[in-house]
PDB file of N, CA and C in Angstrom:
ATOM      1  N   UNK A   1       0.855  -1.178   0.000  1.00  0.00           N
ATOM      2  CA  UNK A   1       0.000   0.000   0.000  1.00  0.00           C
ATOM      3  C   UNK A   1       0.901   1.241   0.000  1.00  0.00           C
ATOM      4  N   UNK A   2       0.668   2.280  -1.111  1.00  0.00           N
ATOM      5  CA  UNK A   2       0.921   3.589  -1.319  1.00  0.00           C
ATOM      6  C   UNK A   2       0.353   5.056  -0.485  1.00  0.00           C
ATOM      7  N   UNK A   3       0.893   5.672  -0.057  1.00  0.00           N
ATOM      8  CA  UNK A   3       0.421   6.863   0.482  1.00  0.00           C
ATOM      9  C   UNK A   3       0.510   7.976  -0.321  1.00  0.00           C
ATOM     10  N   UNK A   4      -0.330   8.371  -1.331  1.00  0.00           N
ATOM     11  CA  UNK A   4       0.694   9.508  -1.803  1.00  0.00           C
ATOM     12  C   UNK A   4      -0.126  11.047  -1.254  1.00  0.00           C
ATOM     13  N   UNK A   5       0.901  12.178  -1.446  1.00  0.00           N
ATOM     14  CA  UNK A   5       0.693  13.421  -0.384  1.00  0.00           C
ATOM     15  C   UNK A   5       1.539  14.379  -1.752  1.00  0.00           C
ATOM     16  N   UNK A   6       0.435  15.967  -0.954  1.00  0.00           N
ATOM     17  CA  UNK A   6       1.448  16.773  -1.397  1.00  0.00           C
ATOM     18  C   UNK A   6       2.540  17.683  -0.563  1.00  0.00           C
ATOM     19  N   UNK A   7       2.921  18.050  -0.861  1.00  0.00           N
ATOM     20  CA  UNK A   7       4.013  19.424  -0.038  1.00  0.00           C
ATOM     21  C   UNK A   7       4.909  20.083  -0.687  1.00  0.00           C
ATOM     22  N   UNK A   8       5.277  21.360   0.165  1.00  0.00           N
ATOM     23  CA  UNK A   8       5.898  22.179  -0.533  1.00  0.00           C
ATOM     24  C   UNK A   8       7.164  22.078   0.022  1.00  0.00           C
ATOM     25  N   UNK A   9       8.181  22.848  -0.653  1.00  0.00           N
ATOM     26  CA  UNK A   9       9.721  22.599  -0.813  1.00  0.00           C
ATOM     27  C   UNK A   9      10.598  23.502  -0.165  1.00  0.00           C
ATOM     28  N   UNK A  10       9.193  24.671   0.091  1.00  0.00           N
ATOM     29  CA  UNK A  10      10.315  25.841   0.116  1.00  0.00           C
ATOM     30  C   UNK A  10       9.246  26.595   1.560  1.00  0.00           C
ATOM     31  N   UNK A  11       9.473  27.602   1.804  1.00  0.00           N
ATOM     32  CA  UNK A  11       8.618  28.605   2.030  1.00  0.00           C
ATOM     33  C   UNK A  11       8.967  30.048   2.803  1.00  0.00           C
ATOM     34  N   UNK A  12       8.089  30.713   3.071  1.00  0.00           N
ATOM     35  CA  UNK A  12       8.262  32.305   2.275  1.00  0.00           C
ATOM     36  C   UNK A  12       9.251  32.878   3.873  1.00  0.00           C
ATOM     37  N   UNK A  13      10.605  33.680   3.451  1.00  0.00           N
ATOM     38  CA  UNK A  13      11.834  34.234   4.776  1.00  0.00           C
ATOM     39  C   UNK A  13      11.884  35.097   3.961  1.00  0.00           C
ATOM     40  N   UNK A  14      11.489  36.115   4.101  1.00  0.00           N
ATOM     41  CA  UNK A  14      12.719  37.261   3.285  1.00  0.00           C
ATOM     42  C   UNK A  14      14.469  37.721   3.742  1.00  0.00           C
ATOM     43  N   UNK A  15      14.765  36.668   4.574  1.00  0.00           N
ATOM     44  CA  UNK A  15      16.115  36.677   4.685  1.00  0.00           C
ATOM     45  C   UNK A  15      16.806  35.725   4.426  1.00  0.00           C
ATOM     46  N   UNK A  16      15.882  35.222   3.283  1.00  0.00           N
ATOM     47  CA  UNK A  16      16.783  34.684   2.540  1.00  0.00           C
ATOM     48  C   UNK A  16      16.495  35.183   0.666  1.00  0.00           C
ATOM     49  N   UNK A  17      17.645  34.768   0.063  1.00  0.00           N
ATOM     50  CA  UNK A  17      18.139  35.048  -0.830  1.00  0.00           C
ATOM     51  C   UNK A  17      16.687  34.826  -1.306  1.00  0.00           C
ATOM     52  N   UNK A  18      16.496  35.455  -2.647  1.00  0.00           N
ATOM     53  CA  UNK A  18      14.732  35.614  -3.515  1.00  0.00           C
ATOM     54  C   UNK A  18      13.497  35.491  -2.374  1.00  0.00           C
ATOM     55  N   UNK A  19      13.474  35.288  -1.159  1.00  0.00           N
ATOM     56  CA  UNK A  19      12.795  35.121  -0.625  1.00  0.00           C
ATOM     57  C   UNK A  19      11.830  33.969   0.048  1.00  0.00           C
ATOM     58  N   UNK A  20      12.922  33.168  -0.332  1.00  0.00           N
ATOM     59  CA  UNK A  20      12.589  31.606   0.041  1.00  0.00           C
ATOM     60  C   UNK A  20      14.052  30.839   0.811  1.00  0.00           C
ATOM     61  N   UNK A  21      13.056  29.939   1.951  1.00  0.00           N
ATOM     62  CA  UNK A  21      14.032  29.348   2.431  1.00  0.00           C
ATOM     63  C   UNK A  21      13.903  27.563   2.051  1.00  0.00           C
ATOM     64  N   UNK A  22      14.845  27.190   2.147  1.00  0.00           N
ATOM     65  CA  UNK A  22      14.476  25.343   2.098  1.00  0.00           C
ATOM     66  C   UNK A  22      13.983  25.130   3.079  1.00  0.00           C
ATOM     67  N   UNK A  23      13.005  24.307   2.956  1.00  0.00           N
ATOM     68  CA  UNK A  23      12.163  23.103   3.855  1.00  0.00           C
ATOM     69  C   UNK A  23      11.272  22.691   3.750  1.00  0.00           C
ATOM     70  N   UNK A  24      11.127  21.225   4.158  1.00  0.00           N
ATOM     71  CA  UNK A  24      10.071  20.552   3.475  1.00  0.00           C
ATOM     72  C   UNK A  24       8.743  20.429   3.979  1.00  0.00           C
ATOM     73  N   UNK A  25       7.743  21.197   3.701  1.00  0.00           N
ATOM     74  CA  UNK A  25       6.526  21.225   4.418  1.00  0.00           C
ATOM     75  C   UNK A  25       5.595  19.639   4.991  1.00  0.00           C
ATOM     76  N   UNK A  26       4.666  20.376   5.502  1.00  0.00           N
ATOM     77  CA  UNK A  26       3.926  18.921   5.956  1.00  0.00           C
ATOM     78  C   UNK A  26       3.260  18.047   4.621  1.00  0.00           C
ATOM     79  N   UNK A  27       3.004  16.961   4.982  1.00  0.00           N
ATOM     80  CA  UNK A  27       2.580  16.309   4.305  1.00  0.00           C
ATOM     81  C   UNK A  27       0.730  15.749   4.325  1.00  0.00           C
ATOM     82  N   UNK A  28       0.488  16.302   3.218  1.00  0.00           N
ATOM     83  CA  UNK A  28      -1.098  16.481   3.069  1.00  0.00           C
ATOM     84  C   UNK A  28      -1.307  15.107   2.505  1.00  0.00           C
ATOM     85  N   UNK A  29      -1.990  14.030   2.495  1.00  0.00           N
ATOM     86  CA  UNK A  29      -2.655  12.954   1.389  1.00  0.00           C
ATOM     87  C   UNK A  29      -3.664  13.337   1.029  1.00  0.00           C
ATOM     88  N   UNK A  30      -3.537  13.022  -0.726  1.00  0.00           N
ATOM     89  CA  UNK A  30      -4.744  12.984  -1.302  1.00  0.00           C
ATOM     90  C   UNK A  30      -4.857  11.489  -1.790  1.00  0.00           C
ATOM     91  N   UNK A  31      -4.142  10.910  -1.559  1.00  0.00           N
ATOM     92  CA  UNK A  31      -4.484   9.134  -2.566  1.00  0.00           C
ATOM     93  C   UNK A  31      -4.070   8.153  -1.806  1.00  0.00           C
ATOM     94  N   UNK A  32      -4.389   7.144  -1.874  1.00  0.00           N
ATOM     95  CA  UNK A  32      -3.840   5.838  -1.924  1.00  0.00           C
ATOM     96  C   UNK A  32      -3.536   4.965  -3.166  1.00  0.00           C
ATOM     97  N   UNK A  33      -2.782   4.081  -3.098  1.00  0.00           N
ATOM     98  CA  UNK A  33      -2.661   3.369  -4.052  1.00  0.00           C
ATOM     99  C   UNK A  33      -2.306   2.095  -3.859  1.00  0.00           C
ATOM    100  N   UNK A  34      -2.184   0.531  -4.591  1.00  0.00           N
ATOM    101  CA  UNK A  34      -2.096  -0.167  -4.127  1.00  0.00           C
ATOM    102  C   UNK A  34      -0.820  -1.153  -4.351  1.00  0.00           C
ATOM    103  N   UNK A  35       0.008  -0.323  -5.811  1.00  0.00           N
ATOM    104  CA  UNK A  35       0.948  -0.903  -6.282  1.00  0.00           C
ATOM    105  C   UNK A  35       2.090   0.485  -6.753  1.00  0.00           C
ATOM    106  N   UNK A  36       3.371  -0.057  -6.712  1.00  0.00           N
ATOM    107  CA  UNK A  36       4.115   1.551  -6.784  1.00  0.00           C
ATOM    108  C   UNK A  36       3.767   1.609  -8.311  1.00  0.00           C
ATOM    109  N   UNK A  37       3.588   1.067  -9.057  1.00  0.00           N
ATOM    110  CA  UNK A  37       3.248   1.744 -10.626  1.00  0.00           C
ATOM    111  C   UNK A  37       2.057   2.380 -10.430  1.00  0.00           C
ATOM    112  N   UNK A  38       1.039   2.173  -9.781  1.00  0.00           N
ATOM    113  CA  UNK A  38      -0.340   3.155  -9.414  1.00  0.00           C
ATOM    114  C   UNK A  38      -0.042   4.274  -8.762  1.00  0.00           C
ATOM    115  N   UNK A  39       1.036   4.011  -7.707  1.00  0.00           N
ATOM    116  CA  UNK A  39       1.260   5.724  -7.142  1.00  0.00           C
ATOM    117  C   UNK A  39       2.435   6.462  -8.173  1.00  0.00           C
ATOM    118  N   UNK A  40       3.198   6.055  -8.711  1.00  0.00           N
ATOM    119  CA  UNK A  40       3.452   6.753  -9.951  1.00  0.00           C
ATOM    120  C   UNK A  40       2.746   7.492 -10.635  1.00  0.00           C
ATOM    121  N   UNK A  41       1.534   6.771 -11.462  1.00  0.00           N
ATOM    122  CA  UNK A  41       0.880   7.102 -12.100  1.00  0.00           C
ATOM    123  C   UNK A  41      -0.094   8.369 -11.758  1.00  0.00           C
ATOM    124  N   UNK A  42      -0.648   7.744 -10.121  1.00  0.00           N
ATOM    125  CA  UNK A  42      -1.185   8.828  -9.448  1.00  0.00           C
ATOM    126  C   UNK A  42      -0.467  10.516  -9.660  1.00  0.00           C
ATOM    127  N   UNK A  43       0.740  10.422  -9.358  1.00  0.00           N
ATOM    128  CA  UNK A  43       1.453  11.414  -8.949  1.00  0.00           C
ATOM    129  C   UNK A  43       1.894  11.593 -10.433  1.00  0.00           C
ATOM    130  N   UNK A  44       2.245  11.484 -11.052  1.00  0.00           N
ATOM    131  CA  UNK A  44       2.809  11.982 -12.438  1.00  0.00           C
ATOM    132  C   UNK A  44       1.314  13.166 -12.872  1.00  0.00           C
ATOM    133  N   UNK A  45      -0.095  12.647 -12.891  1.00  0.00           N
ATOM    134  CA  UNK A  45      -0.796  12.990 -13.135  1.00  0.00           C
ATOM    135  C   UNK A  45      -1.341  14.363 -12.294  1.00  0.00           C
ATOM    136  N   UNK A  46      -1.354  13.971 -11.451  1.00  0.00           N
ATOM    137  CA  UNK A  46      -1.582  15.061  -9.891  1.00  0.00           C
ATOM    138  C   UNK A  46      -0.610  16.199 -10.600  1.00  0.00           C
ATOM    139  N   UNK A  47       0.837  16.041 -10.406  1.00  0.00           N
ATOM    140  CA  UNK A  47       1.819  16.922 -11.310  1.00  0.00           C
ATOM    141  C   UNK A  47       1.841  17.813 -12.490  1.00  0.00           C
ATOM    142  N   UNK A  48       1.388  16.790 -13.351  1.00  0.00           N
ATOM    143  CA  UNK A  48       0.897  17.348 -14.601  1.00  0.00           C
ATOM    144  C   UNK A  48       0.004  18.370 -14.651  1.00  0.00           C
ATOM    145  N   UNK A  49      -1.165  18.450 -14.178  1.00  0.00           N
ATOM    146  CA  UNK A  49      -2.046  19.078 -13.349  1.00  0.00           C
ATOM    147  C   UNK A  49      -2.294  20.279 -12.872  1.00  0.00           C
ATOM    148  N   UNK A  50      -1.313  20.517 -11.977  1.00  0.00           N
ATOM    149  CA  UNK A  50      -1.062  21.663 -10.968  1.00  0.00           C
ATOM    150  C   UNK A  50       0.310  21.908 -10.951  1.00  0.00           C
ATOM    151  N   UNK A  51       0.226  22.898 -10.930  1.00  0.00           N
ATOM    152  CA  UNK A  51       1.284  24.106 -11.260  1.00  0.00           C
ATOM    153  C   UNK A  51       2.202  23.831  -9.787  1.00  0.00           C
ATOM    154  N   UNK A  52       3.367  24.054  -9.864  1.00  0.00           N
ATOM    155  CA  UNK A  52       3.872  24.072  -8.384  1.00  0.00           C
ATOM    156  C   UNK A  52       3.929  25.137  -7.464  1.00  0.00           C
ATOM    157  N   UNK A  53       3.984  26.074  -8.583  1.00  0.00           N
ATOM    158  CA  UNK A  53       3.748  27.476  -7.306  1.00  0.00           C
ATOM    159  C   UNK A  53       5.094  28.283  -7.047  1.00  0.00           C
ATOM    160  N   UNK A  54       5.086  28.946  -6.814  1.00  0.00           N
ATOM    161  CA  UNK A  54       5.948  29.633  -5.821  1.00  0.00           C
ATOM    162  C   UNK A  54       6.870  28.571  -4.816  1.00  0.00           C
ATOM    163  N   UNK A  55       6.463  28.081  -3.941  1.00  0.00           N
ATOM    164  CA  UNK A  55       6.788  27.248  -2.830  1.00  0.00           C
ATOM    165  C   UNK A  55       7.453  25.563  -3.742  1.00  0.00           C
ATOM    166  N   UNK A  56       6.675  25.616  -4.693  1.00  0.00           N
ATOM    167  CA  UNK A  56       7.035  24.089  -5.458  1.00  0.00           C
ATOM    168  C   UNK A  56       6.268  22.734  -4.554  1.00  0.00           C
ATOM    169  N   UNK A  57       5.033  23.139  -4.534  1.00  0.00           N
ATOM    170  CA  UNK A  57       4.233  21.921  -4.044  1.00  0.00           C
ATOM    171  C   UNK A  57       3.963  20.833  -5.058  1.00  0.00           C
ATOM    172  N   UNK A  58       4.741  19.793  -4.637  1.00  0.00           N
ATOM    173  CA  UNK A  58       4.042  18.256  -5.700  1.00  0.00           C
ATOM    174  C   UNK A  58       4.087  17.531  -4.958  1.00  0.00           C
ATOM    175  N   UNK A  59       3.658  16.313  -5.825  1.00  0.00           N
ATOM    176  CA  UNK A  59       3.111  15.002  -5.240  1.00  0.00           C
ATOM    177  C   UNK A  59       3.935  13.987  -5.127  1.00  0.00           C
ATOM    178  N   UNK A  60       4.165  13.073  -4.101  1.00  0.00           N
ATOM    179  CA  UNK A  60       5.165  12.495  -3.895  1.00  0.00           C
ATOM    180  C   UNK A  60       4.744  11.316  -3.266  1.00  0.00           C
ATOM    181  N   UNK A  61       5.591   9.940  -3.166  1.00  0.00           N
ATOM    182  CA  UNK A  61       4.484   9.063  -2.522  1.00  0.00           C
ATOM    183  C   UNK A  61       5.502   7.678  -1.383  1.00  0.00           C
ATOM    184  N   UNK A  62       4.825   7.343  -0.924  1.00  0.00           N
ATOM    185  CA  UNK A  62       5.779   6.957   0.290  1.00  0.00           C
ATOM    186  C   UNK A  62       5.297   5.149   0.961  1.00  0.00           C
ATOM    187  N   UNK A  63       5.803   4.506   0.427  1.00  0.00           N
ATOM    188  CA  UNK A  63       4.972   2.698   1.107  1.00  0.00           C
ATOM    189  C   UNK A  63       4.948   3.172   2.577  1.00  0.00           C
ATOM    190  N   UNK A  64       3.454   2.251   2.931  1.00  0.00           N
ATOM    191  CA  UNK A  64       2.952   2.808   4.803  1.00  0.00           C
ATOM    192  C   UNK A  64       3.056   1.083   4.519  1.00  0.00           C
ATOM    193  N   UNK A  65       2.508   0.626   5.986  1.00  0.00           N
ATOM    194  CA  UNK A  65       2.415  -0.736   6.399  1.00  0.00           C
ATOM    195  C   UNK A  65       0.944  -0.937   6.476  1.00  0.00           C
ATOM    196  N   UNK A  66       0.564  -2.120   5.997  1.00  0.00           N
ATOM    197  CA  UNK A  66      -1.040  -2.508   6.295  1.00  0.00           C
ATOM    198  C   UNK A  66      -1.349  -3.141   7.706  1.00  0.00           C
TER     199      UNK A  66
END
């Protein structure tokens, strides 16, 4: 079993350089899946999709335990 989530990469310091600092935000789920070629697929698509933003939010996906 697949977890997949989104989050962002960055977010907003103005002391730092352009105005972004590294770090990796929390992790939101929107899917499950049941095989890693399904959360691929999930997430390639999710990606495709939506824009990343400013911050660079995508989809990413992570095996949980049943």
């Amino acid at each position: 079993m697949y977890r997949i989530f989104t989050r962002t990469w960055y977010r907003r310091n103005p002391n730092f350089p352009g105005g972004l600092e590294p770090h990796a935000g929390r992790k939101t789920t929107i899917a499950h899946a049941a095989t890693y070629a399904a959360a691929q697929d999930v997430c390639r698509v999710w990606n495709a999709n939506h824009a990343p933003g400013r911050l660079s939010r995508k989809a990413e996906f992570e095996q949980v335990k049943e």
